[in-house]
N, C-alpha and C. Protein backbone atom coordinates (compact mmCIF):
# COMPACT_ATOMS: atom_id res chain seq x y z
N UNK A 1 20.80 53.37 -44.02
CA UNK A 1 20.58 52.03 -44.48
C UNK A 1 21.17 51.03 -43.51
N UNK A 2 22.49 51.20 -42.81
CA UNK A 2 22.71 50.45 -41.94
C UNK A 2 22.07 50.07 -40.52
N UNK A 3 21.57 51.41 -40.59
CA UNK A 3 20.73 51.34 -39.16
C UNK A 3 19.46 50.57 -39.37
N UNK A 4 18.94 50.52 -40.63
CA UNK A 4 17.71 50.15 -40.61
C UNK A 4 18.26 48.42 -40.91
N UNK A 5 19.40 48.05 -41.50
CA UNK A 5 19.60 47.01 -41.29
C UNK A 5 19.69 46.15 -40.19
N UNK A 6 20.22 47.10 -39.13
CA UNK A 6 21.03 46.22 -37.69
C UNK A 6 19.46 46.08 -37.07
N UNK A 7 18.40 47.15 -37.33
CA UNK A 7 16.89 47.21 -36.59
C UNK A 7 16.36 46.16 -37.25
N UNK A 8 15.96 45.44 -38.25
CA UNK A 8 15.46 44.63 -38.60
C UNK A 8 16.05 43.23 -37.90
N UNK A 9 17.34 43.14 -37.84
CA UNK A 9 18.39 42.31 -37.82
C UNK A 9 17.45 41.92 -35.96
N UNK A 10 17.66 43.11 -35.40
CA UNK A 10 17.44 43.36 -33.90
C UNK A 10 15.94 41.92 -33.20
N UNK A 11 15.09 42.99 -34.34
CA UNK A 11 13.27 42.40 -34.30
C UNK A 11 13.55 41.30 -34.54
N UNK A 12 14.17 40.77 -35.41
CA UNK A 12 14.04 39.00 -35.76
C UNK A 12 14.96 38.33 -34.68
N UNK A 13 15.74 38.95 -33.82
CA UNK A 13 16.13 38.08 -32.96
C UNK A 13 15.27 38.17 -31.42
N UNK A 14 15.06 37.14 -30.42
CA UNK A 14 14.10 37.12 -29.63
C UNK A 14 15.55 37.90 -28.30
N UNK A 15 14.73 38.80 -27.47
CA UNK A 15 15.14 39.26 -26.44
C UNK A 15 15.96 38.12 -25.65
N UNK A 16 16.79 39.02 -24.74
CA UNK A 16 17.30 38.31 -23.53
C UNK A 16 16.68 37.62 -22.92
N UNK A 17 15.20 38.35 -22.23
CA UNK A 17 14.52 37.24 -21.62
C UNK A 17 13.63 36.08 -22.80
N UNK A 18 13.68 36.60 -24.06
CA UNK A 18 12.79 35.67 -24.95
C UNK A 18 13.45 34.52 -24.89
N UNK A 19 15.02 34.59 -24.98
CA UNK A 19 16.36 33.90 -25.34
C UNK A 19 15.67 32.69 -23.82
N UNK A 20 15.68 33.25 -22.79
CA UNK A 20 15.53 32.29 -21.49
C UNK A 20 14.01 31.59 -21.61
N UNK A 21 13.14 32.46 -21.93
CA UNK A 21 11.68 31.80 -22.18
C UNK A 21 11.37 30.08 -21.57
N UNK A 22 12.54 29.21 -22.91
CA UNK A 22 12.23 27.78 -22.57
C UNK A 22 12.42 27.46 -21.36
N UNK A 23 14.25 28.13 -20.97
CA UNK A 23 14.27 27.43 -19.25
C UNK A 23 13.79 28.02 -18.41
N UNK A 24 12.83 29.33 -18.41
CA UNK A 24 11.79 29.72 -17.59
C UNK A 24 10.80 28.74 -17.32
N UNK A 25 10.44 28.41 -17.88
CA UNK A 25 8.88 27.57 -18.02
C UNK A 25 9.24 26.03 -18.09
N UNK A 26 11.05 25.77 -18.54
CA UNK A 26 11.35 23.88 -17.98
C UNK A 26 11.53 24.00 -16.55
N UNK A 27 12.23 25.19 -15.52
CA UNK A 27 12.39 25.24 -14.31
C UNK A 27 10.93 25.38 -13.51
N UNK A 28 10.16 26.16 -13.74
CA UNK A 28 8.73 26.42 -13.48
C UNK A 28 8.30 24.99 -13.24
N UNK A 29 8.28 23.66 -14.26
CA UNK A 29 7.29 22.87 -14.63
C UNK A 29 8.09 21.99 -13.58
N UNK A 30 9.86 22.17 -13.67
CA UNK A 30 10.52 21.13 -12.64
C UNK A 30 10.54 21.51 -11.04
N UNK A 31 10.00 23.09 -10.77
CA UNK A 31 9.43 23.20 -9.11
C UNK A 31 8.03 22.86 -8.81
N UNK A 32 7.45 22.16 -9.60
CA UNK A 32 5.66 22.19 -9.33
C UNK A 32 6.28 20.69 -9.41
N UNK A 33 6.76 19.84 -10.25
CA UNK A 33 6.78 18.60 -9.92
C UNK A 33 7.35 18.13 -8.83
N UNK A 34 8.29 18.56 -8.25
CA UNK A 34 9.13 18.32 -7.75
C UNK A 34 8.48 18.83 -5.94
N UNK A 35 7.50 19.80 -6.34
CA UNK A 35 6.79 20.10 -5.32
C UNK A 35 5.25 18.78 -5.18
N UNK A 36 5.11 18.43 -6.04
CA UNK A 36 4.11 17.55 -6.05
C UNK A 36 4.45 16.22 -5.31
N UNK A 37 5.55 15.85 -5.40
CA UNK A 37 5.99 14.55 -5.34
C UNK A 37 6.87 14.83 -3.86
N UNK A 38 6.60 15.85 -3.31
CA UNK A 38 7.13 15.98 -1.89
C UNK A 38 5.67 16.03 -1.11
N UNK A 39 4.60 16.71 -1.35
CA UNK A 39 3.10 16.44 -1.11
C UNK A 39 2.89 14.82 -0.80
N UNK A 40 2.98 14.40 -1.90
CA UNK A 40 3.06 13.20 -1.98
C UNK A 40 3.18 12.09 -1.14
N UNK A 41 4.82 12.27 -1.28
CA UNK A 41 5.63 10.94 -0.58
C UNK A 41 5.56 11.01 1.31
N UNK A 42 5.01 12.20 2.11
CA UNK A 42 4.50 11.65 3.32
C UNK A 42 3.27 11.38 3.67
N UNK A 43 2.23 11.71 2.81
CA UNK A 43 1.02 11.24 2.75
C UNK A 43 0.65 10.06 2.26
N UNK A 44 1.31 9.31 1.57
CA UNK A 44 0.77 7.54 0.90
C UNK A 44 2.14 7.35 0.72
N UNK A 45 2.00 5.93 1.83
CA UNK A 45 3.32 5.27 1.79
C UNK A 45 2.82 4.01 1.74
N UNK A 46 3.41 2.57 2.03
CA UNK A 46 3.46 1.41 1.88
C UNK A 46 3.30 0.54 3.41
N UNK A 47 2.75 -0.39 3.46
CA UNK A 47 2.63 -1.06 4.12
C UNK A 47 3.11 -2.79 4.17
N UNK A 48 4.15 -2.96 4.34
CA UNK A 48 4.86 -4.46 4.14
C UNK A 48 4.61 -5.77 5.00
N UNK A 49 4.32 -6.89 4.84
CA UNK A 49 3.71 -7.31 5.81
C UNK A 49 4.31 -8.71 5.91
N UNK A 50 4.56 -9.38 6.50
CA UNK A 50 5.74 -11.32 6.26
C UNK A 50 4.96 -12.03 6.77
N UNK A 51 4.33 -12.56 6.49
CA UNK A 51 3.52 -13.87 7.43
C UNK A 51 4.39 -15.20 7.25
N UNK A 52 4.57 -15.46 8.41
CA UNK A 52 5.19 -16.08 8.63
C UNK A 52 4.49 -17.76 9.56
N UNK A 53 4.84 -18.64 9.96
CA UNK A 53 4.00 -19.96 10.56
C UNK A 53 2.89 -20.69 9.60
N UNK A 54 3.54 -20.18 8.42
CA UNK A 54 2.53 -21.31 7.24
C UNK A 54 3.14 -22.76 7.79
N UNK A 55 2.72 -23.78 7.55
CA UNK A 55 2.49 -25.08 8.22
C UNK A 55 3.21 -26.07 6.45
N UNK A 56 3.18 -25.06 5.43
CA UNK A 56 3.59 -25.68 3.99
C UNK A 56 3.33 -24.54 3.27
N UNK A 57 3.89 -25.05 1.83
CA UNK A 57 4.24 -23.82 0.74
C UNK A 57 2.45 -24.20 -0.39
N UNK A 58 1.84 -24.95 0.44
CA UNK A 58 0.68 -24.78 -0.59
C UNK A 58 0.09 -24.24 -0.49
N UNK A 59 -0.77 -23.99 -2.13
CA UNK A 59 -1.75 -22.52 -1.94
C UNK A 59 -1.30 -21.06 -2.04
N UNK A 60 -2.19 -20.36 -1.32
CA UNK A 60 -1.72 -18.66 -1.46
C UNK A 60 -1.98 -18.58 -0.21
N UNK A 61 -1.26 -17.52 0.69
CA UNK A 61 -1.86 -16.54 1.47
C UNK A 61 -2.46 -15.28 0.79
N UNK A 62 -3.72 -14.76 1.69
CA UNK A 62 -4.48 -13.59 1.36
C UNK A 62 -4.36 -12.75 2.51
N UNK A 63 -4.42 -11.41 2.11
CA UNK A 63 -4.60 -10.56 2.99
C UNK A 63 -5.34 -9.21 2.99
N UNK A 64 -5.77 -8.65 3.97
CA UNK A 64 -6.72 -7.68 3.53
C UNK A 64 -6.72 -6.51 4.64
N UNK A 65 -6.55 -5.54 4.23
CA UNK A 65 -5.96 -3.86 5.23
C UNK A 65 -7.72 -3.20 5.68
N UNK A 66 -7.90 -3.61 6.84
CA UNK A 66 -9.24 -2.75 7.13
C UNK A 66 -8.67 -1.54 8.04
N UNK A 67 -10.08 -0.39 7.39
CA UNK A 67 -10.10 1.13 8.39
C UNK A 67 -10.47 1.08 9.18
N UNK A 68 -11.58 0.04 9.24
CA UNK A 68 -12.72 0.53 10.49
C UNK A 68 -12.90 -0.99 10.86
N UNK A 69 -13.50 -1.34 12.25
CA UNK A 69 -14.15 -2.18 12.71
C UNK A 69 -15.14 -3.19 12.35
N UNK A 70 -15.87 -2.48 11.45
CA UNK A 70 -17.39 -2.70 10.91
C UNK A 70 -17.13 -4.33 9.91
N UNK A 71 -16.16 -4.24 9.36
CA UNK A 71 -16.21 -5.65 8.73
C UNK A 71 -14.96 -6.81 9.10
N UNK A 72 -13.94 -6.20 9.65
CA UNK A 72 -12.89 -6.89 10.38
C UNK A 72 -13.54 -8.02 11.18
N UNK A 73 -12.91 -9.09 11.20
CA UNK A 73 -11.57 -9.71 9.47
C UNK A 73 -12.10 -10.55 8.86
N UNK A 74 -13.49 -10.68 8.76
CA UNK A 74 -14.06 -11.44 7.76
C UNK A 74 -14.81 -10.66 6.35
N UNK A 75 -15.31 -10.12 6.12
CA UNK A 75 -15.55 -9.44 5.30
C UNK A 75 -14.61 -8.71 4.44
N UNK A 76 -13.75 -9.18 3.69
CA UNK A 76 -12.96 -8.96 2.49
C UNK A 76 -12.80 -8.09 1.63
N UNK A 77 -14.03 -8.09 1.51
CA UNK A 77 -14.83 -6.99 0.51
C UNK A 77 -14.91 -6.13 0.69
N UNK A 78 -15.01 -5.98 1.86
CA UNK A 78 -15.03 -4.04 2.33
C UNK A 78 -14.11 -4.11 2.77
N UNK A 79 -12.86 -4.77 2.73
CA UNK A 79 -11.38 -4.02 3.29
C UNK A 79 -10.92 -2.82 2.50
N UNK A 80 -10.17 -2.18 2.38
CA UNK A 80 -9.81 -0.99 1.77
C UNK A 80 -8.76 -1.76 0.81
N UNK A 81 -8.12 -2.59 0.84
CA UNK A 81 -6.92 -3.21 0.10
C UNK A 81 -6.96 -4.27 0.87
N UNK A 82 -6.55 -5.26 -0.57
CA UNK A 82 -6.45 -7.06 -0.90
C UNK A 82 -5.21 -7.17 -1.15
N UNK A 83 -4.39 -7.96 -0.69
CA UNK A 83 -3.38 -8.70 -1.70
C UNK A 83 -3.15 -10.60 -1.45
N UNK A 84 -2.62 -10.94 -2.44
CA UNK A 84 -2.36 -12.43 -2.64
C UNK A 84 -0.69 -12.46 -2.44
N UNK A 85 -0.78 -13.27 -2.09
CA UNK A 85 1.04 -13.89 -1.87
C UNK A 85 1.25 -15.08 -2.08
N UNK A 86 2.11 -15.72 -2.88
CA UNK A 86 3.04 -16.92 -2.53
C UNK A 86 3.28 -17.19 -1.83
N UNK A 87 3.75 -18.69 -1.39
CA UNK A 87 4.41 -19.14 -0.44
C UNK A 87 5.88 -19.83 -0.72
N UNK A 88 6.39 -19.34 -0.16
CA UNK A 88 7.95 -19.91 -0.43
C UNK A 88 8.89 -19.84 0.91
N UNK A 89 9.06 -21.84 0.89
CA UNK A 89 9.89 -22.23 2.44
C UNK A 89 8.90 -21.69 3.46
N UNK A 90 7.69 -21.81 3.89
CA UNK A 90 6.62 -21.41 4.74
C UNK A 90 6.32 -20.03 5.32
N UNK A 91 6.75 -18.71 3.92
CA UNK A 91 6.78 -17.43 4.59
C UNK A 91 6.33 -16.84 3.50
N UNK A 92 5.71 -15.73 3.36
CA UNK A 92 5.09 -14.74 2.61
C UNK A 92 5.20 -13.70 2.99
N UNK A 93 4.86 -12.49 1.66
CA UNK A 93 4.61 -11.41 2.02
C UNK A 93 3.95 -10.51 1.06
N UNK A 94 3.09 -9.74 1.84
CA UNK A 94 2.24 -8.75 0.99
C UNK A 94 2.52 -7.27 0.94
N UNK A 95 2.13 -7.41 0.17
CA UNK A 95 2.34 -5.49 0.17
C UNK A 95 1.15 -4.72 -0.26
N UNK A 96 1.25 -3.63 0.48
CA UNK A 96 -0.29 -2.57 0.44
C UNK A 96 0.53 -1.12 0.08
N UNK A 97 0.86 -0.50 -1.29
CA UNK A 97 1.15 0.71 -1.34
C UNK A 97 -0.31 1.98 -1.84
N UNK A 98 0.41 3.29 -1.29
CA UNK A 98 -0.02 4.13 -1.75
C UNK A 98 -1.53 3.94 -0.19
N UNK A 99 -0.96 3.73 0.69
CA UNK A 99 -1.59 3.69 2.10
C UNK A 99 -1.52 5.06 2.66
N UNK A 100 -2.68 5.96 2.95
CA UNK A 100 -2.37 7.31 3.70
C UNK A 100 -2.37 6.98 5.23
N UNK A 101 -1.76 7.57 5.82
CA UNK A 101 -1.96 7.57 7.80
C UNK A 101 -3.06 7.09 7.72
N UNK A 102 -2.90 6.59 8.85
CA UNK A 102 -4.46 6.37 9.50
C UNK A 102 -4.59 4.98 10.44
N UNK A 103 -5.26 4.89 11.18
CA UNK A 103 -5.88 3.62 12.03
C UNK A 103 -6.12 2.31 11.19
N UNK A 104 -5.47 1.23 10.66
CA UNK A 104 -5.65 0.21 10.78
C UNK A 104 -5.41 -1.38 11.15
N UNK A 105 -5.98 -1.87 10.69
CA UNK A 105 -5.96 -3.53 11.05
C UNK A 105 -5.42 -4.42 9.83
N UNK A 106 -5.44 -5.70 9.89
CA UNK A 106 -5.20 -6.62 9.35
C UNK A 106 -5.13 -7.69 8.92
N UNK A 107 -6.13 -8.70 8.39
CA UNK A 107 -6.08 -10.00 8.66
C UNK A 107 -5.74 -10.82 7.50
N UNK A 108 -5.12 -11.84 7.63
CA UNK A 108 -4.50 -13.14 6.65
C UNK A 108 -5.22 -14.51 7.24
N UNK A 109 -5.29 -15.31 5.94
CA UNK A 109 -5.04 -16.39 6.14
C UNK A 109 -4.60 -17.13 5.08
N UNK A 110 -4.36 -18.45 5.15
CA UNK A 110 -3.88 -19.36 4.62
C UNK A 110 -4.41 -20.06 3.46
N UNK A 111 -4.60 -19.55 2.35
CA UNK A 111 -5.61 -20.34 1.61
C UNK A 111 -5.15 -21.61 0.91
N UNK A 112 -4.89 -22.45 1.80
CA UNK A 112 -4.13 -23.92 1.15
C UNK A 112 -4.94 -24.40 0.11
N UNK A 113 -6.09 -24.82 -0.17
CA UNK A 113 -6.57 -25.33 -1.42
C UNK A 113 -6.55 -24.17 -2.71
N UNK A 114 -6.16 -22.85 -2.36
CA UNK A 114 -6.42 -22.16 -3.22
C UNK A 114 -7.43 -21.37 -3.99
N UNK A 115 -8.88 -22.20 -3.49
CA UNK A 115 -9.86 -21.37 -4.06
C UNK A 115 -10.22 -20.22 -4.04
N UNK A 116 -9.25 -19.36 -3.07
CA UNK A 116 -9.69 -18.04 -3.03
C UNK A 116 -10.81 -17.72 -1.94
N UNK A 117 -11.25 -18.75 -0.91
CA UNK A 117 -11.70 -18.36 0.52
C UNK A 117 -11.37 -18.98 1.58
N UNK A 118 -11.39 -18.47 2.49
CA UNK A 118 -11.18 -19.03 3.78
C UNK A 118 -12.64 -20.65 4.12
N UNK A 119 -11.88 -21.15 4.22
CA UNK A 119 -12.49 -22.88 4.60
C UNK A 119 -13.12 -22.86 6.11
N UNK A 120 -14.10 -23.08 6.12
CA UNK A 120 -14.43 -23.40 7.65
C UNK A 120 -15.07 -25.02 7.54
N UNK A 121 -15.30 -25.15 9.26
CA UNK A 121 -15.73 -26.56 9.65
C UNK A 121 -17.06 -26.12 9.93
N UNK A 122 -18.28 -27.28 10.36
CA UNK A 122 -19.72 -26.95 10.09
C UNK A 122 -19.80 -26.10 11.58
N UNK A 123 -19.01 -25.68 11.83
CA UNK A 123 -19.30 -24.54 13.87
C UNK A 123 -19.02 -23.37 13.20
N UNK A 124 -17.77 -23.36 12.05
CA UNK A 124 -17.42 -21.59 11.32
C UNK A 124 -16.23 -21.47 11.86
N UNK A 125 -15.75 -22.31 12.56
CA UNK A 125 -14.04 -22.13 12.36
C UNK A 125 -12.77 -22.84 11.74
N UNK A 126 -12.38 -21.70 11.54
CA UNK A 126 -11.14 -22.03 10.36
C UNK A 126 -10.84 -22.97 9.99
N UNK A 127 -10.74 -23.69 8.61
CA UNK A 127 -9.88 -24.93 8.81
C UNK A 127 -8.27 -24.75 8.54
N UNK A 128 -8.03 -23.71 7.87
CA UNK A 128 -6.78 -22.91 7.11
C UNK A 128 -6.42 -22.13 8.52
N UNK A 129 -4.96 -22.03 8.22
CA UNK A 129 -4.35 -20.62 9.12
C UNK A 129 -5.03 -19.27 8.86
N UNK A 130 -5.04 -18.32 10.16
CA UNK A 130 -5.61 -17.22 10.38
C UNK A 130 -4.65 -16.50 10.92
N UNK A 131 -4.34 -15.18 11.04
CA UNK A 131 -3.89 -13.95 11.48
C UNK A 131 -4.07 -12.94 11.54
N UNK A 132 -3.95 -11.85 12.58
CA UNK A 132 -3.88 -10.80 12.52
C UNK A 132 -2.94 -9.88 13.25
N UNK A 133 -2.76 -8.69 12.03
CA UNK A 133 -2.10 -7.74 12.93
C UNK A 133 -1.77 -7.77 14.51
N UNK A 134 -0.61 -7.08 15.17
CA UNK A 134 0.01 -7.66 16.43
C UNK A 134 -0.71 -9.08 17.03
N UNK A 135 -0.68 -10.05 15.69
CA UNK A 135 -0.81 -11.20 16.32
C UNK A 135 -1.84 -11.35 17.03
N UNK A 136 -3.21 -10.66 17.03
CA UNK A 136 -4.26 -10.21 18.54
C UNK A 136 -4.89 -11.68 17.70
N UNK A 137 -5.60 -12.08 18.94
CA UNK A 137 -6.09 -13.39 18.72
C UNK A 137 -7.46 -13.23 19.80
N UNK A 138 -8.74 -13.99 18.69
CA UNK A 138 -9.95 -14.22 19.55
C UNK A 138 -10.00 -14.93 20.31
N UNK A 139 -11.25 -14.25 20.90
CA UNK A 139 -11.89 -15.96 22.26
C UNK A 139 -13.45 -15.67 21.60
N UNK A 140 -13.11 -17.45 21.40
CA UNK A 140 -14.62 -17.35 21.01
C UNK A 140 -15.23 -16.80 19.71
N UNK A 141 -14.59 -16.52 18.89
CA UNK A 141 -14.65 -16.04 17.47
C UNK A 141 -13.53 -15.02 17.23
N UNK A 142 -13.46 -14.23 16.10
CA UNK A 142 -12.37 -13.30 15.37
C UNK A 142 -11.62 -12.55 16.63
N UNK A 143 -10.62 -11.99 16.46
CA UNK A 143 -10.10 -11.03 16.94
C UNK A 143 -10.58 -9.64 16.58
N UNK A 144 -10.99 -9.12 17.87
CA UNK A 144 -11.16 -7.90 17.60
C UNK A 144 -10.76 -6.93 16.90
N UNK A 145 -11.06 -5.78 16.26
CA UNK A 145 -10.48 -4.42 15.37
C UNK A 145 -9.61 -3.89 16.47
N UNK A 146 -10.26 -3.64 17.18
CA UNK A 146 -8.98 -2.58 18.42
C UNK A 146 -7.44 -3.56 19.18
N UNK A 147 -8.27 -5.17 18.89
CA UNK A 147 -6.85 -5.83 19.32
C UNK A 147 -5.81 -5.67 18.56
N UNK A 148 -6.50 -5.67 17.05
CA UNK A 148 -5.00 -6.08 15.95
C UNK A 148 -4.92 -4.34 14.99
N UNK A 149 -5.81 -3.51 15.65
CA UNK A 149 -5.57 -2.04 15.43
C UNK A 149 -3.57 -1.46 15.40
N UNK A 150 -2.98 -0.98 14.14
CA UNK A 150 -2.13 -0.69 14.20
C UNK A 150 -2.24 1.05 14.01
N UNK A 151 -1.29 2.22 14.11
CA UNK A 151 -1.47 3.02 14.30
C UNK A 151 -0.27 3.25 12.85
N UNK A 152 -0.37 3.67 11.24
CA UNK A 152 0.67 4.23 10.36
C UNK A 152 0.49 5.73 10.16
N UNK A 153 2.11 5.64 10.40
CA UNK A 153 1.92 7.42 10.17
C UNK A 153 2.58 7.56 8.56
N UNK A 154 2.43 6.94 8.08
CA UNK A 154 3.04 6.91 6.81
C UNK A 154 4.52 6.62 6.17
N UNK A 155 5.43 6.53 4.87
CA UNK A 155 6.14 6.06 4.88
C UNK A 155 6.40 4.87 4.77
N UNK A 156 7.56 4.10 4.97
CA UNK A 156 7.14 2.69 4.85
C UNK A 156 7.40 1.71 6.02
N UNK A 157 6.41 1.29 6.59
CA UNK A 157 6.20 0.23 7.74
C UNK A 157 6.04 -1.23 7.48
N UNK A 158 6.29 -1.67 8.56
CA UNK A 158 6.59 -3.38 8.12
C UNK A 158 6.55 -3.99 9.27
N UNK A 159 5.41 -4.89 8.69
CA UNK A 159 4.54 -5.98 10.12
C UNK A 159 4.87 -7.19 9.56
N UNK A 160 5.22 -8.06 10.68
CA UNK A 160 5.28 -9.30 11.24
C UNK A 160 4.06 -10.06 11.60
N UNK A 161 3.21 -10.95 11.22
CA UNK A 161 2.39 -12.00 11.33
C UNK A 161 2.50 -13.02 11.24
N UNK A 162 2.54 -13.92 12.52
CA UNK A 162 2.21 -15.52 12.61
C UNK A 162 0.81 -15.63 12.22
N UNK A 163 0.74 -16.80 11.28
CA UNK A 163 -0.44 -17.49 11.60
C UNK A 163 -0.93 -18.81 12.23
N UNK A 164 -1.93 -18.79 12.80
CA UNK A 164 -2.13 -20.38 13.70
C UNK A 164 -2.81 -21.08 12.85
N UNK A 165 -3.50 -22.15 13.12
CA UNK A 165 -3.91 -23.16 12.96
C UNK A 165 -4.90 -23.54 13.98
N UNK A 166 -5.88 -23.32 14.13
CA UNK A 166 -7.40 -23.67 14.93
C UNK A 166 -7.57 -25.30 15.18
């Protein structure tokens, strides 16, 4: 009778490894995350950006992260990433996260009235400040993709932009 007591007693309690079970499978779930988020963090990093030579604190600056050539720096819309900024004491800054490596560009400008586009005069140039990445500057219309072409290897990087005044 005792034996069959301590055996019953035995079955209703869960094994040594049953006993570990939970922190099997909380350690399991905390090396896959923990592996995920190392995947992760050198493949999409951030891109920081200060524009700086606003002329006044009115309005927004805009800015916009192109891959390729094909619509740089007028076409907006097909940039890969937009952002808006404040102006405060004649300097801004944008930020582009969750950016993988890769080849790109950059262009800002100044949107002093605010409406949300770049202003031109009846020829098509600027009436607002313009910029781009290393500062590359046109002749004769935009700056080229390969002038203001930056090279991120990921992580977090941080560009400097003047803008002029046409």
């Amino acid at each position: 009778m005792g034996s069959t007591l301590l055996e019953t007693n035995r079955s209703r309690q869960p094994g040594f490894y049953g006993a570990l079970r939970p922190f099997v499978t909380a350690g399991t779930l905390l090396v896959l995350v923990a592996s995920s988020l190392s995947q992760a963090g050198p493949s999409a990093g951030s891109i920081r950006v200060e524009i700086n030579g606003l002329r006044n604190d009115k309005g927004q600056v805009m800015c916009a992260l192109f891959s390729s050539a094909k619509d740089f720096p007028k076409n907006t819309d097909k940039a890969i990433a937009r952002a808006t900024a404040g102006i405060l004491q004649r300097r801004a800054v944008c930020e582009f996260a969750g950016i993988s490596p890769g080849r790109y560009a950059l262009s800002v400008f100044h949107d002093e009235n605010g409406n949300g586009k770049m202003d031109t005069n009846f020829i098509g140039m600027p009436r607002e400040g313009v910029g781009a990445s290393n500062n590359a500057i046109g002749h004769f219309g935009p700056p080229k993709f390969e002038a203001a072409a930056i090279w991120y290897s990921g992580g977090q990087l941080e560009l400097v932009i003047t803008v002029i005044y046409l």
